[in-house]
Structure formats: C-alpha cells, structure tokens
PDB file of N, CA and C in Angstrom:
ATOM      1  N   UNK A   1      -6.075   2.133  12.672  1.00  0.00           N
ATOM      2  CA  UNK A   1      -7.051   2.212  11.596  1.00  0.00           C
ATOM      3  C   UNK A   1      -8.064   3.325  11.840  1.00  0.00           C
ATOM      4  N   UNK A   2      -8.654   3.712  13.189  1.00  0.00           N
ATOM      5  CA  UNK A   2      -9.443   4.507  13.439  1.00  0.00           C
ATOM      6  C   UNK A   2      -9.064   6.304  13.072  1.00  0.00           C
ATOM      7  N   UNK A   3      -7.248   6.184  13.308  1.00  0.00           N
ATOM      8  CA  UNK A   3      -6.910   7.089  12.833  1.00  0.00           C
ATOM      9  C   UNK A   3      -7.157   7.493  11.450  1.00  0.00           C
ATOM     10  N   UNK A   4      -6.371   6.766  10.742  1.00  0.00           N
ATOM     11  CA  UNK A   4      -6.720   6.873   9.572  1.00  0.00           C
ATOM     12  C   UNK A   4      -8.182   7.548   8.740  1.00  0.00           C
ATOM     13  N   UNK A   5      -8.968   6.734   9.242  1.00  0.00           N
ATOM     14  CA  UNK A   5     -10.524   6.614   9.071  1.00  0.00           C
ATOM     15  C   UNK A   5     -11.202   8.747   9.747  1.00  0.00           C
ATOM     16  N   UNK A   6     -10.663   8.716  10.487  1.00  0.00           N
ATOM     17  CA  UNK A   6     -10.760  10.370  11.411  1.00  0.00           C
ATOM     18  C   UNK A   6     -10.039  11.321  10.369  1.00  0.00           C
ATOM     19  N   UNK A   7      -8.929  10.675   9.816  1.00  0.00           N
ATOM     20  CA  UNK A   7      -8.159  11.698   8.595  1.00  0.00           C
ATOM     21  C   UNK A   7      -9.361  11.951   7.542  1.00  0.00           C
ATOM     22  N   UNK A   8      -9.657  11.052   7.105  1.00  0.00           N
ATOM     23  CA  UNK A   8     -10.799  10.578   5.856  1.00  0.00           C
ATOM     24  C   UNK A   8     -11.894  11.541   6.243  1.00  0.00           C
ATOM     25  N   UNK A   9     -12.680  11.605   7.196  1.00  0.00           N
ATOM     26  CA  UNK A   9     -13.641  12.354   7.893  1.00  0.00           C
ATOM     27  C   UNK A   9     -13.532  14.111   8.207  1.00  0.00           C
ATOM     28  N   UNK A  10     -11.836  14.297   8.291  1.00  0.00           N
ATOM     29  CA  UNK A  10     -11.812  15.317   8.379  1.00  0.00           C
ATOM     30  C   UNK A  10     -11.594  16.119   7.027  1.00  0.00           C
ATOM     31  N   UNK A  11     -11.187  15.109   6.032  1.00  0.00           N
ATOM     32  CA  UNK A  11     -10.980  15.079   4.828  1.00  0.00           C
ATOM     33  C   UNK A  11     -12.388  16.002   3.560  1.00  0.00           C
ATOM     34  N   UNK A  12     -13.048  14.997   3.709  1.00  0.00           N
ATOM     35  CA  UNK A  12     -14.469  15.198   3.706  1.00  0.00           C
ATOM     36  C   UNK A  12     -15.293  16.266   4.407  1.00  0.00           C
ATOM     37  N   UNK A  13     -15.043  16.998   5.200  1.00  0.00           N
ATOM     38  CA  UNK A  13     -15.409  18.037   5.993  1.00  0.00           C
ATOM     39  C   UNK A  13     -14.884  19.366   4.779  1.00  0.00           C
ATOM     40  N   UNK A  14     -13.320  19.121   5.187  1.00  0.00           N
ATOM     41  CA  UNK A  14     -12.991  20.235   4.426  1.00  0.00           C
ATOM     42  C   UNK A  14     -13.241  20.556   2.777  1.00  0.00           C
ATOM     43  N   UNK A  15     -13.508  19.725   2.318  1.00  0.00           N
ATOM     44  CA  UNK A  15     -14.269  19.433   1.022  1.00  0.00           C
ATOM     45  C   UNK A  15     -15.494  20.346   0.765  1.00  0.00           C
ATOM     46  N   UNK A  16     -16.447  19.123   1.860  1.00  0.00           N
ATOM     47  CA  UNK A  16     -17.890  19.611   1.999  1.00  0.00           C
ATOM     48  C   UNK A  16     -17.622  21.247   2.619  1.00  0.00           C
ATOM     49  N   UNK A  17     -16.755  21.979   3.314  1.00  0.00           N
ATOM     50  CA  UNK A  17     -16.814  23.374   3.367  1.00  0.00           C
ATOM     51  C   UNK A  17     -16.950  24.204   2.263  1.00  0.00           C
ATOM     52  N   UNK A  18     -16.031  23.832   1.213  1.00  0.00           N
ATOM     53  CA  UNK A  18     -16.010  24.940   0.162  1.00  0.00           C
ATOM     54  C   UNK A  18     -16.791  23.871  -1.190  1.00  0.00           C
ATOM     55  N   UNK A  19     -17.926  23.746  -0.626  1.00  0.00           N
ATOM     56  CA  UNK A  19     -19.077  23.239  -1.397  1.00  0.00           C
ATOM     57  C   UNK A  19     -18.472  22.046  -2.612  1.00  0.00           C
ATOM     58  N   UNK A  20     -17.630  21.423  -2.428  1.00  0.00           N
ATOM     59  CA  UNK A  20     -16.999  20.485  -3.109  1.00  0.00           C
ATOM     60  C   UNK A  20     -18.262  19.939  -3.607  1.00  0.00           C
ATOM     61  N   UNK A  21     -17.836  18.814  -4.741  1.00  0.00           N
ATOM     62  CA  UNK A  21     -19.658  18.354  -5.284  1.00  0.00           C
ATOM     63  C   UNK A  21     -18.750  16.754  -5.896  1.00  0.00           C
ATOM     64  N   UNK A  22     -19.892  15.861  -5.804  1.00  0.00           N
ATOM     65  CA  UNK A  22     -19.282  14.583  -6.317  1.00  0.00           C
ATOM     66  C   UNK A  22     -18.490  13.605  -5.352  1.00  0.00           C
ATOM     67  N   UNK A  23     -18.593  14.014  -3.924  1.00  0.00           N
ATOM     68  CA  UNK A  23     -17.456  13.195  -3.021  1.00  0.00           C
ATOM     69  C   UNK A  23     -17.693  11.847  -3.239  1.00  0.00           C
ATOM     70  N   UNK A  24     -16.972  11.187  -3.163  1.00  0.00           N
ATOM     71  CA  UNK A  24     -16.511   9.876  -3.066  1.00  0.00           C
ATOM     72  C   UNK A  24     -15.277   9.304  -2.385  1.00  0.00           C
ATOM     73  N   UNK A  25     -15.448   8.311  -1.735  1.00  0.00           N
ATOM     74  CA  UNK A  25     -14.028   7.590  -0.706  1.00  0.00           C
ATOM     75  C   UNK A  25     -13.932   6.545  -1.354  1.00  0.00           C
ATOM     76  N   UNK A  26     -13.233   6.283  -1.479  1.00  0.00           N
ATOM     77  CA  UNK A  26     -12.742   4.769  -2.388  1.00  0.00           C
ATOM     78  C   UNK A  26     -11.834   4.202  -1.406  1.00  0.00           C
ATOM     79  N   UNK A  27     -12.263   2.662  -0.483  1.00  0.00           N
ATOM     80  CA  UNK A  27     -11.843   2.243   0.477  1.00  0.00           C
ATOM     81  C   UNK A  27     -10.910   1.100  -0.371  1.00  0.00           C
ATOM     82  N   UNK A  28      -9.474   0.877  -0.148  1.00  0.00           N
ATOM     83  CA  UNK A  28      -8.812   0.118  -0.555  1.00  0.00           C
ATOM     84  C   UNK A  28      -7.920  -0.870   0.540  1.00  0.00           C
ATOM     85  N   UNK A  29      -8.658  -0.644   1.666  1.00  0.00           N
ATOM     86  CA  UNK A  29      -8.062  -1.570   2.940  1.00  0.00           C
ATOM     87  C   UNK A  29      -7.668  -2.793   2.491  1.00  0.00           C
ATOM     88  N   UNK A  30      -8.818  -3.474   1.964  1.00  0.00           N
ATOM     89  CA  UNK A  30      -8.960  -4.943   1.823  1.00  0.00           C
ATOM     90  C   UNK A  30      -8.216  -5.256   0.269  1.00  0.00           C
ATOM     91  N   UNK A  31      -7.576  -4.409  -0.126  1.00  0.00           N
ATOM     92  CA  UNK A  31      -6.749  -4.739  -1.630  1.00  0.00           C
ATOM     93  C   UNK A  31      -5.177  -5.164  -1.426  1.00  0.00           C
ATOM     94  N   UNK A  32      -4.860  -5.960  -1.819  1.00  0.00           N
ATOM     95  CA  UNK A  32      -3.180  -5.977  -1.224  1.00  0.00           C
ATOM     96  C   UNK A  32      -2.973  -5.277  -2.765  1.00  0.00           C
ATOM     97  N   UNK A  33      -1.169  -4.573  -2.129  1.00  0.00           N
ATOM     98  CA  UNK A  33      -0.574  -3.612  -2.683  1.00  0.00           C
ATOM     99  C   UNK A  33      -0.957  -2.526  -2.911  1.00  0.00           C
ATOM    100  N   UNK A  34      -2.200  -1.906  -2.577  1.00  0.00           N
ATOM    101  CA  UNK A  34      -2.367  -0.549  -2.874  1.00  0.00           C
ATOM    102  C   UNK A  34      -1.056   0.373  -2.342  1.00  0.00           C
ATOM    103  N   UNK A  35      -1.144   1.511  -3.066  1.00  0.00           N
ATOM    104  CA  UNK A  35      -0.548   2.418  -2.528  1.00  0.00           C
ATOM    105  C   UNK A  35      -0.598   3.519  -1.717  1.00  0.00           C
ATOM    106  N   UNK A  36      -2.247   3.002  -1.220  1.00  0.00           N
ATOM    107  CA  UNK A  36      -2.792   4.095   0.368  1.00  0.00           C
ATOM    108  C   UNK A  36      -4.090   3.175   0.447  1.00  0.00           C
ATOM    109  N   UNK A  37      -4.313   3.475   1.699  1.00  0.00           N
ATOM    110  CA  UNK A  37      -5.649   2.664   2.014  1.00  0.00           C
ATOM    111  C   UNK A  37      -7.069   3.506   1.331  1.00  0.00           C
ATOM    112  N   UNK A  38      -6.882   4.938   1.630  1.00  0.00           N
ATOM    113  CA  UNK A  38      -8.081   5.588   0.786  1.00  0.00           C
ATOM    114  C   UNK A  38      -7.898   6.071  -0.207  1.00  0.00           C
ATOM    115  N   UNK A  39      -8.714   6.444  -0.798  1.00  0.00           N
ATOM    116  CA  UNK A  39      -8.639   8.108  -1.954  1.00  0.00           C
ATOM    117  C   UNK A  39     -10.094   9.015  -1.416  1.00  0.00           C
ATOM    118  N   UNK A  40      -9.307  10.322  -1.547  1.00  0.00           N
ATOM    119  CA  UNK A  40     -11.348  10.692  -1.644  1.00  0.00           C
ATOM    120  C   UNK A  40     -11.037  11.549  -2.952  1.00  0.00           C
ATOM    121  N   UNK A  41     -12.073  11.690  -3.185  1.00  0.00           N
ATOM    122  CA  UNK A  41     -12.163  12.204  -4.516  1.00  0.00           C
ATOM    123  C   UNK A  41     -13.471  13.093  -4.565  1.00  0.00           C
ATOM    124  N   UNK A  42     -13.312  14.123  -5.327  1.00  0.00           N
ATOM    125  CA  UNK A  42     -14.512  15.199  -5.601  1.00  0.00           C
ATOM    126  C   UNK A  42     -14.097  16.093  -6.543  1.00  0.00           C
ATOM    127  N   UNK A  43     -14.889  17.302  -6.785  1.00  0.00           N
ATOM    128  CA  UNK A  43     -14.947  17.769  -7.771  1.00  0.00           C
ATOM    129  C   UNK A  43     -15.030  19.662  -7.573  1.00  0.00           C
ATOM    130  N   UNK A  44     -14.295  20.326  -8.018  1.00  0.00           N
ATOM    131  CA  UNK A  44     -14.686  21.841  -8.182  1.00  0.00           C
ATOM    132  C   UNK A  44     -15.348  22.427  -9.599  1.00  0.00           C
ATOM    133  N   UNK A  45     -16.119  23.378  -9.640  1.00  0.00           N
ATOM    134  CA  UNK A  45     -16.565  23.748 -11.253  1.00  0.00           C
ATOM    135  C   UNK A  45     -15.367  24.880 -11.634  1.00  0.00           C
ATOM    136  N   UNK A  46     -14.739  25.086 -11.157  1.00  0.00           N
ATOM    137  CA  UNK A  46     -14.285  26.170 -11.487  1.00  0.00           C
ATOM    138  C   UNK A  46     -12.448  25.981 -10.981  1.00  0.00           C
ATOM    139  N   UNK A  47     -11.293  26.040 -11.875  1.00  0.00           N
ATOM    140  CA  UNK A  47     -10.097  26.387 -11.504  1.00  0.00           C
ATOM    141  C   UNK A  47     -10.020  26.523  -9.962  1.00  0.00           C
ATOM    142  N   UNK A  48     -10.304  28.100  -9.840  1.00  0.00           N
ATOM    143  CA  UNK A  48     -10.750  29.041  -8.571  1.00  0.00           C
ATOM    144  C   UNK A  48     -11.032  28.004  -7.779  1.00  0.00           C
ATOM    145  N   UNK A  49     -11.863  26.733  -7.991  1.00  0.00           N
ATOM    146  CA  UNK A  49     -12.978  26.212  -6.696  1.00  0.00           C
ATOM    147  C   UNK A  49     -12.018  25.266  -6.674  1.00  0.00           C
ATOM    148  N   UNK A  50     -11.467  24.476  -7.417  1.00  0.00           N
ATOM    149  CA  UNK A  50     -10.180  23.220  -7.203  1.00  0.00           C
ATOM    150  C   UNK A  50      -9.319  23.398  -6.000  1.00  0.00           C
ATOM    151  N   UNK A  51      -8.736  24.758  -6.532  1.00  0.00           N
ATOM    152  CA  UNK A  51      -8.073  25.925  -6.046  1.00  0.00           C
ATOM    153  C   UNK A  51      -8.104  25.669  -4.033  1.00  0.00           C
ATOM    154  N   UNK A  52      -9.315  26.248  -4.266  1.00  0.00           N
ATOM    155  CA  UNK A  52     -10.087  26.486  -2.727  1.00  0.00           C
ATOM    156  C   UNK A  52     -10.308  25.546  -1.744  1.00  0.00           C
ATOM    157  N   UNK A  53     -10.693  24.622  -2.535  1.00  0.00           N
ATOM    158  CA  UNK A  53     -11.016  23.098  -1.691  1.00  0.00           C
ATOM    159  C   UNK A  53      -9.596  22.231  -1.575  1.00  0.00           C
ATOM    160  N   UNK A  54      -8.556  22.451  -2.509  1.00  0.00           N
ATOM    161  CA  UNK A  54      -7.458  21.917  -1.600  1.00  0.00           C
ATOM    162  C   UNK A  54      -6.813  23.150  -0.741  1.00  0.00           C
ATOM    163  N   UNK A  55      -7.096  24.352  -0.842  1.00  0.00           N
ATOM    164  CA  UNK A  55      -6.418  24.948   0.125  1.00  0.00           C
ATOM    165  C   UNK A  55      -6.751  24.718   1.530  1.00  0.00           C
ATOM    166  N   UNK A  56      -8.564  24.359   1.385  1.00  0.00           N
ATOM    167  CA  UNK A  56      -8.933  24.451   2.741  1.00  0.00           C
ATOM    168  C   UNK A  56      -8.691  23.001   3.614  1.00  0.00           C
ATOM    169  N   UNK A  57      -8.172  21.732   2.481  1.00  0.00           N
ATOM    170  CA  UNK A  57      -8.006  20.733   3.164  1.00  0.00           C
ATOM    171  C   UNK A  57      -7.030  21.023   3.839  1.00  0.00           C
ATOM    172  N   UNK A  58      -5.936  21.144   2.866  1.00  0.00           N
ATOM    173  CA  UNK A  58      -4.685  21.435   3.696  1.00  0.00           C
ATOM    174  C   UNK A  58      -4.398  22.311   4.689  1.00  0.00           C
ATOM    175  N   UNK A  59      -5.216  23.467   5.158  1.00  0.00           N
ATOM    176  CA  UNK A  59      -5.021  24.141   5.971  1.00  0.00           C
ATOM    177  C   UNK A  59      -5.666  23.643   7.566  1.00  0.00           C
ATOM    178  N   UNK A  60      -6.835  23.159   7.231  1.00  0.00           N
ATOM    179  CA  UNK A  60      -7.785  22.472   8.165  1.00  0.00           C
ATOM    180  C   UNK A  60      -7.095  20.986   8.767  1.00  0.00           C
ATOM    181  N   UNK A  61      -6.481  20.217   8.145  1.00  0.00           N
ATOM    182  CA  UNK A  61      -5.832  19.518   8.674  1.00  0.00           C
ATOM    183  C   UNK A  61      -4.384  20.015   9.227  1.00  0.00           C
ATOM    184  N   UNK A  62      -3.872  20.745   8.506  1.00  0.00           N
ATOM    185  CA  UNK A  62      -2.726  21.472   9.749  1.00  0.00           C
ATOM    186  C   UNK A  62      -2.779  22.105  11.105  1.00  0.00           C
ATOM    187  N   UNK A  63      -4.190  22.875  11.022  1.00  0.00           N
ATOM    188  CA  UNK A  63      -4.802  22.623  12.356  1.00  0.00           C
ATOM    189  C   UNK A  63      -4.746  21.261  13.482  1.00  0.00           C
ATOM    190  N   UNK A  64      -5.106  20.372  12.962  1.00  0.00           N
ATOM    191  CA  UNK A  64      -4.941  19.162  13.319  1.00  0.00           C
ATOM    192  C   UNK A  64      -3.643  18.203  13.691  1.00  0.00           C
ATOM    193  N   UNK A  65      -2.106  19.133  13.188  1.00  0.00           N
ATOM    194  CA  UNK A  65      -1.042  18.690  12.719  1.00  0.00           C
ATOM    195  C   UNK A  65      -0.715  17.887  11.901  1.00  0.00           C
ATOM    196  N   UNK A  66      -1.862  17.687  10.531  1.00  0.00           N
ATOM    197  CA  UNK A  66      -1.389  16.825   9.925  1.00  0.00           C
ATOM    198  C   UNK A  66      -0.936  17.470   8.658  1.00  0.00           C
ATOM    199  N   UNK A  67      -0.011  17.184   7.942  1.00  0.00           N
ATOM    200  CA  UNK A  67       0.595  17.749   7.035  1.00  0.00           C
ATOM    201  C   UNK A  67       0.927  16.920   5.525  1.00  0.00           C
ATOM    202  N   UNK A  68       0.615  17.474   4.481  1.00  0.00           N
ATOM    203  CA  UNK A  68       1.021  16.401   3.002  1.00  0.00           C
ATOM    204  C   UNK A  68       2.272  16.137   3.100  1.00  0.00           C
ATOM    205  N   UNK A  69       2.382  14.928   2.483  1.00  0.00           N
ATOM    206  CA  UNK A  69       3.488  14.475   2.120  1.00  0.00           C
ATOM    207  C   UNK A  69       4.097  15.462   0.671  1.00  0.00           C
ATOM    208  N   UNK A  70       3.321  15.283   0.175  1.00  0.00           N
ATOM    209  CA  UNK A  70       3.607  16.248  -1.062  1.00  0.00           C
ATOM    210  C   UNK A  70       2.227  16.668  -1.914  1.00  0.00           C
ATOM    211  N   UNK A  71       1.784  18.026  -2.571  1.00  0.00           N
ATOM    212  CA  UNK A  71       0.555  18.380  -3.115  1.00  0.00           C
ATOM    213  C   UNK A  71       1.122  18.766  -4.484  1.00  0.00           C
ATOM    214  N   UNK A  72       0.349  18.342  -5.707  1.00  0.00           N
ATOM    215  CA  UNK A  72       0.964  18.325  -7.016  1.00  0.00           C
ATOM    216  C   UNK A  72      -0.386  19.159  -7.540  1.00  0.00           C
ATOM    217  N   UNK A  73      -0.479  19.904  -8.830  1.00  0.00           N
ATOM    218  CA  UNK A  73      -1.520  20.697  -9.703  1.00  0.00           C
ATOM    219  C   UNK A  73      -1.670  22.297  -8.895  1.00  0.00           C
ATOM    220  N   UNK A  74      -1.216  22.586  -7.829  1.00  0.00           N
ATOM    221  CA  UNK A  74      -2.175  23.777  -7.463  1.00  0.00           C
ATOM    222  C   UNK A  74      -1.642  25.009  -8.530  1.00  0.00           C
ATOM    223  N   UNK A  75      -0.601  24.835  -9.266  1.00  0.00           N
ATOM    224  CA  UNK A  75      -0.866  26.293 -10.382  1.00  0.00           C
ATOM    225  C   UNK A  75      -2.141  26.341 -10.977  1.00  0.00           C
ATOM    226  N   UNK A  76      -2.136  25.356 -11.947  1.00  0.00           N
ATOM    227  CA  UNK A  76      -3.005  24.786 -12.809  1.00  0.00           C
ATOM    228  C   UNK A  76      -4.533  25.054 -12.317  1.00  0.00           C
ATOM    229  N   UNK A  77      -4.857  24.444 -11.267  1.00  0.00           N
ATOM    230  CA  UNK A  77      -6.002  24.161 -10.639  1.00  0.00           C
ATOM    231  C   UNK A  77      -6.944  23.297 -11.101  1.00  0.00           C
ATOM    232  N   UNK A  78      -6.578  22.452 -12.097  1.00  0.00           N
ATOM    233  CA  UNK A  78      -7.334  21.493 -12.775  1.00  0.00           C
ATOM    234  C   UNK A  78      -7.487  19.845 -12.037  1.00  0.00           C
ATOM    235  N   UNK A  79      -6.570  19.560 -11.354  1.00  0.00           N
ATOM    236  CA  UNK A  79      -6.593  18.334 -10.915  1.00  0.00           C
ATOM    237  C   UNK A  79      -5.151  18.252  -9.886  1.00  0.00           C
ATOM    238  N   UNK A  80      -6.081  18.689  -9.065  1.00  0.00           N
ATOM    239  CA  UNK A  80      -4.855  18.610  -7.169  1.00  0.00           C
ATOM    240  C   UNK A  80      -4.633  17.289  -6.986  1.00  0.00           C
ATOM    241  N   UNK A  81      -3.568  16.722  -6.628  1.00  0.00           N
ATOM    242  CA  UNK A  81      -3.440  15.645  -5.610  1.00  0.00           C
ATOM    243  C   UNK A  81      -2.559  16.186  -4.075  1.00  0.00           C
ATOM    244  N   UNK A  82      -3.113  15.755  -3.422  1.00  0.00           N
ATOM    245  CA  UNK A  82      -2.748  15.596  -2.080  1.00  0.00           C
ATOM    246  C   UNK A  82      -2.404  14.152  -1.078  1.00  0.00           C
ATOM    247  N   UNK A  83      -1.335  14.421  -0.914  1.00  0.00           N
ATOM    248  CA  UNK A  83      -0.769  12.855  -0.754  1.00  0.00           C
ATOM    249  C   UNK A  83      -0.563  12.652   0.893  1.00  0.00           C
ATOM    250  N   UNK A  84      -1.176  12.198   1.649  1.00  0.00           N
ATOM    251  CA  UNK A  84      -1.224  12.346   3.705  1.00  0.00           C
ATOM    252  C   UNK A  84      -0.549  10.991   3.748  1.00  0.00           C
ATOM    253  N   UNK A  85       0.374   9.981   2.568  1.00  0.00           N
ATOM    254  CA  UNK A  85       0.771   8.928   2.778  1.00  0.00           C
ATOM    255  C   UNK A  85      -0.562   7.726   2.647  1.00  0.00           C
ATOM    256  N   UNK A  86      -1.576   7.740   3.668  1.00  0.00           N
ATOM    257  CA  UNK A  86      -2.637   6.790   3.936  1.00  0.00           C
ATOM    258  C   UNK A  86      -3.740   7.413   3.386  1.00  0.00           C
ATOM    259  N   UNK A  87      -3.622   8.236   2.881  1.00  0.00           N
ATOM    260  CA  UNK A  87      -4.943   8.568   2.353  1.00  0.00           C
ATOM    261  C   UNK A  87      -4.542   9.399   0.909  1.00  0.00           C
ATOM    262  N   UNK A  88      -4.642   9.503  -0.179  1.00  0.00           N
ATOM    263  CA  UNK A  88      -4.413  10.647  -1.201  1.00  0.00           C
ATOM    264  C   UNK A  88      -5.798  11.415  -1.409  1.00  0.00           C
ATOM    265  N   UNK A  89      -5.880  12.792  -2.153  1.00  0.00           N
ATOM    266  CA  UNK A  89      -6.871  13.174  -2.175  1.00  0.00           C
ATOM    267  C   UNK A  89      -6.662  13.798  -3.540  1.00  0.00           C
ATOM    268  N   UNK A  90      -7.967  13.552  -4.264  1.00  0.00           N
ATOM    269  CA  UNK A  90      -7.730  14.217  -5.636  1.00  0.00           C
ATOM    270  C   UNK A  90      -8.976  14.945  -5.672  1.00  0.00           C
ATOM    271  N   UNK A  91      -8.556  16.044  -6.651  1.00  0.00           N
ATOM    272  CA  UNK A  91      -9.933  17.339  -6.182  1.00  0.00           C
ATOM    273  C   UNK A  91      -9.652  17.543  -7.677  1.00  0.00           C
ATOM    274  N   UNK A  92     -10.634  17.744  -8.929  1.00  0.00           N
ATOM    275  CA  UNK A  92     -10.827  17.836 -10.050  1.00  0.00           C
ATOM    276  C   UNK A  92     -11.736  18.647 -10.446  1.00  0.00           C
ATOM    277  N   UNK A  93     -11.523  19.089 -11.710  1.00  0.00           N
ATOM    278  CA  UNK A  93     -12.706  19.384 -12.623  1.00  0.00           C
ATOM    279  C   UNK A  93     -12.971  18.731 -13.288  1.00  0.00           C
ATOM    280  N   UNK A  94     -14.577  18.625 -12.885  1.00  0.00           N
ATOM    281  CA  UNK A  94     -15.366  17.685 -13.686  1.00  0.00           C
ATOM    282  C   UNK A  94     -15.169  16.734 -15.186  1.00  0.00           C
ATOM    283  N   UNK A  95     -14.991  17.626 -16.145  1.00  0.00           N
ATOM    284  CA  UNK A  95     -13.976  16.914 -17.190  1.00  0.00           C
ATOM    285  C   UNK A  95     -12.976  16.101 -17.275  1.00  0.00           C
ATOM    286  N   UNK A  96     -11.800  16.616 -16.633  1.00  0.00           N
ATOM    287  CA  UNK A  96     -10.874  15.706 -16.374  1.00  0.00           C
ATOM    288  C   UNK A  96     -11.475  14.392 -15.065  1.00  0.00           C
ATOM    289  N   UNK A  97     -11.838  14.596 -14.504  1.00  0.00           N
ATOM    290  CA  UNK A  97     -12.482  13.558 -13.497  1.00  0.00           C
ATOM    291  C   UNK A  97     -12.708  12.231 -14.328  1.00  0.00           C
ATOM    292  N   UNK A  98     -13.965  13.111 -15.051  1.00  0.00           N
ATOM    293  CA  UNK A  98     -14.834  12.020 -16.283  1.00  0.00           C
ATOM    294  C   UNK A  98     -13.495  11.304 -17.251  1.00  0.00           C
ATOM    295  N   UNK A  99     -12.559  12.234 -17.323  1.00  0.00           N
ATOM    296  CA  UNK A  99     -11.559  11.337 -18.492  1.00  0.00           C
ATOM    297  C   UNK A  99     -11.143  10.580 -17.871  1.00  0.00           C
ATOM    298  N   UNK A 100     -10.472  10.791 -16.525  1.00  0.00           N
ATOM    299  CA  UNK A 100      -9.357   9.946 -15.686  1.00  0.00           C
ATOM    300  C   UNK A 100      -9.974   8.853 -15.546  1.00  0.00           C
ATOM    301  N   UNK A 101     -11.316   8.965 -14.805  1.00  0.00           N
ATOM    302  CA  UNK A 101     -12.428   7.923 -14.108  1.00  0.00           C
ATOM    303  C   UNK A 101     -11.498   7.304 -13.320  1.00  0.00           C
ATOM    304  N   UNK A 102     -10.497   7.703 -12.324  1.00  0.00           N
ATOM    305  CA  UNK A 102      -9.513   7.317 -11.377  1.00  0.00           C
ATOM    306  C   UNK A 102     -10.643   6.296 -10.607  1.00  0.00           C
ATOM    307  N   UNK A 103     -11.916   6.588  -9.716  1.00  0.00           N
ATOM    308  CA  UNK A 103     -12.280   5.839  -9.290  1.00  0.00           C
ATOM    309  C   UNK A 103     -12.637   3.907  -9.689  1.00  0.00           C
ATOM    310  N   UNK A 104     -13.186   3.963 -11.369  1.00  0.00           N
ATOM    311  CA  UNK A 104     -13.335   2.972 -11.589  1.00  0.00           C
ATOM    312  C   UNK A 104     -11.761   1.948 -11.795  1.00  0.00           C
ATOM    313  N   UNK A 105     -10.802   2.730 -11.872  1.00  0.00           N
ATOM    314  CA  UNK A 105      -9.633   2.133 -12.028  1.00  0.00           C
ATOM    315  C   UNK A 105      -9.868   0.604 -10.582  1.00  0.00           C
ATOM    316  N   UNK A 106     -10.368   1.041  -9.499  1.00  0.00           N
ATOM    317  CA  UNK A 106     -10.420   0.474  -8.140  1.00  0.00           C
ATOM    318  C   UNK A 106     -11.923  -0.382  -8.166  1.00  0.00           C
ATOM    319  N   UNK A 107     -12.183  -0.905  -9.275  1.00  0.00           N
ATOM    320  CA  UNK A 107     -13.661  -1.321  -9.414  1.00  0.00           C
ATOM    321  C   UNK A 107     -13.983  -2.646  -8.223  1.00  0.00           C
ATOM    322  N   UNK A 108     -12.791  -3.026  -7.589  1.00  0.00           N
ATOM    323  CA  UNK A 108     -12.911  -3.847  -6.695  1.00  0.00           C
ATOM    324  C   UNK A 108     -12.524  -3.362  -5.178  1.00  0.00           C
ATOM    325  N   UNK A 109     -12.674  -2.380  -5.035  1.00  0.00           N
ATOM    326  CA  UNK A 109     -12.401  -1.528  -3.393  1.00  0.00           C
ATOM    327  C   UNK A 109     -14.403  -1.059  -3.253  1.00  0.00           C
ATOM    328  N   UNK A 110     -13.985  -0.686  -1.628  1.00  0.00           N
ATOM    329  CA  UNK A 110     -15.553  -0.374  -1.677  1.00  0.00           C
ATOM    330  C   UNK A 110     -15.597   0.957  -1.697  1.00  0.00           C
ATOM    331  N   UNK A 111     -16.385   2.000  -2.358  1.00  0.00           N
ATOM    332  CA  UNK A 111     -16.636   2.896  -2.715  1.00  0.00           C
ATOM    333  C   UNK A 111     -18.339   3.518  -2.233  1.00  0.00           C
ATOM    334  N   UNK A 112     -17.888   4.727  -1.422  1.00  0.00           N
ATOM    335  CA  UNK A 112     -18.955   5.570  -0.654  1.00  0.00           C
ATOM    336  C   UNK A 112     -19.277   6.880  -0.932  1.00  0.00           C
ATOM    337  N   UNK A 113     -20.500   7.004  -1.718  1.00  0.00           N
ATOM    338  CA  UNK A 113     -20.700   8.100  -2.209  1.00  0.00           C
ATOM    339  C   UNK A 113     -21.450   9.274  -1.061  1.00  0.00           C
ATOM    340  N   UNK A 114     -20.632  10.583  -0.759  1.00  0.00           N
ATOM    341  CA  UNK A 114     -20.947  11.335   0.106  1.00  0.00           C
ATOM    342  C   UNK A 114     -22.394  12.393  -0.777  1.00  0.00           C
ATOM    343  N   UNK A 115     -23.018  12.836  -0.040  1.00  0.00           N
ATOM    344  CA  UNK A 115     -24.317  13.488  -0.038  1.00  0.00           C
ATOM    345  C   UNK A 115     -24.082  14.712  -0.368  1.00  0.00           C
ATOM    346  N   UNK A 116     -23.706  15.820  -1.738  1.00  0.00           N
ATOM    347  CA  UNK A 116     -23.641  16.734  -1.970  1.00  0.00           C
ATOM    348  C   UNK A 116     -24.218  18.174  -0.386  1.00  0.00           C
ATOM    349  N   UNK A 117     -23.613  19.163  -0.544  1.00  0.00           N
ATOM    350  CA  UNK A 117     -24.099  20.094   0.677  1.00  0.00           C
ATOM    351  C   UNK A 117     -24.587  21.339  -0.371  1.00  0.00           C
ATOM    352  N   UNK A 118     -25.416  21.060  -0.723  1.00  0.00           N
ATOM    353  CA  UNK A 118     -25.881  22.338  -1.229  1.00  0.00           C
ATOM    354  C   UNK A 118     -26.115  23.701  -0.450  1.00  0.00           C
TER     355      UNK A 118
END
C-alpha cells in the first residue's frame, strides 16, 4: 500500500512541476470494485499545458521505472488518461473537467484537495 501511495506522491509532484492547477486524489481504497485504488486529477489551461503535464508525469516516473499501462488523448490534448494499473491519472481542460465532473462520480471515496503552486 505504501507503494502505491509513493506512486500518488510522485504523481502529484510531476503535476505540481508544470504548474498543473486544481489537483485532486480521489482515494478509492475503501470502495469494493473499483477499478484502481486512486485517481488524481488536475487541470491544464491550455492544449499545450495538458500536453506537458502528462508528458512530464510519464517521463518522471520512468525515471523511477514505472511505466503506463496504457495513455489515451495525447493528440488531442484535451483530456489525457494515464493508466499505472493502481492509480489512473486524468489531466484536463478545465471545461471538459467541469462537464465530466469524473470526481463527483466517486462522491463516496475520500477526496484530497492539493494546494495550487503558483
């Protein structure tokens, strides 16, 4: 579990590098059947910035040896998913975020709102 939890952290790092805005972890440990224990979730203003912040996850955790299972949107740049198996990561623009509202889908997981890095 601690592993896991260190993925999440490093997760969030690489985010907070390329000024990601809106983080959120949506903890789904305690849910039976989920289909990963986390999500994190945040936000780019710009294509370009979607773009950037999953490049730098994924690169920053390969450092680490950890590698996606599979990453879906990066033409587009509107709404990345990144799938580490135990953790998914979705990186959005703001709009679509607000439509999806993926987080409230989980209105019963616990949910941790990270501190913008201006």
């Amino acid at each position: 579990m601690k592993e896991v939890k260190y993925l999440v952290n490093d997760i969030v790092a690489a985010c907070q590098e390329k000024k990601a805005k809106n983080i959120v972890i949506v903890d789904m440990t305690e849910l039976p059947g989920t289909i990963c224990r986390y999500f994190v979730i945040c936000e780019g203003n710009s294509p370009t910035q979607v773009t950037a912040i999953s490049d730098e996850i994924t690169e920053s955790l390969k450092k680490k040896k950890e590698r996606p299972i599979s990453t879906d949107g990066l033409r587009e740049g509107r709404w990345v998913g990144i799938d580490y198996g135990t953790v998914i990561v979705h990186v959005f623009l703001p709009v679509l975020r607000e439509f999806y509202n993926i987080e409230n889908l989980w209105a019963d997981a616990k949910i941790e709102s990270i501190p913008d890095i201006d």
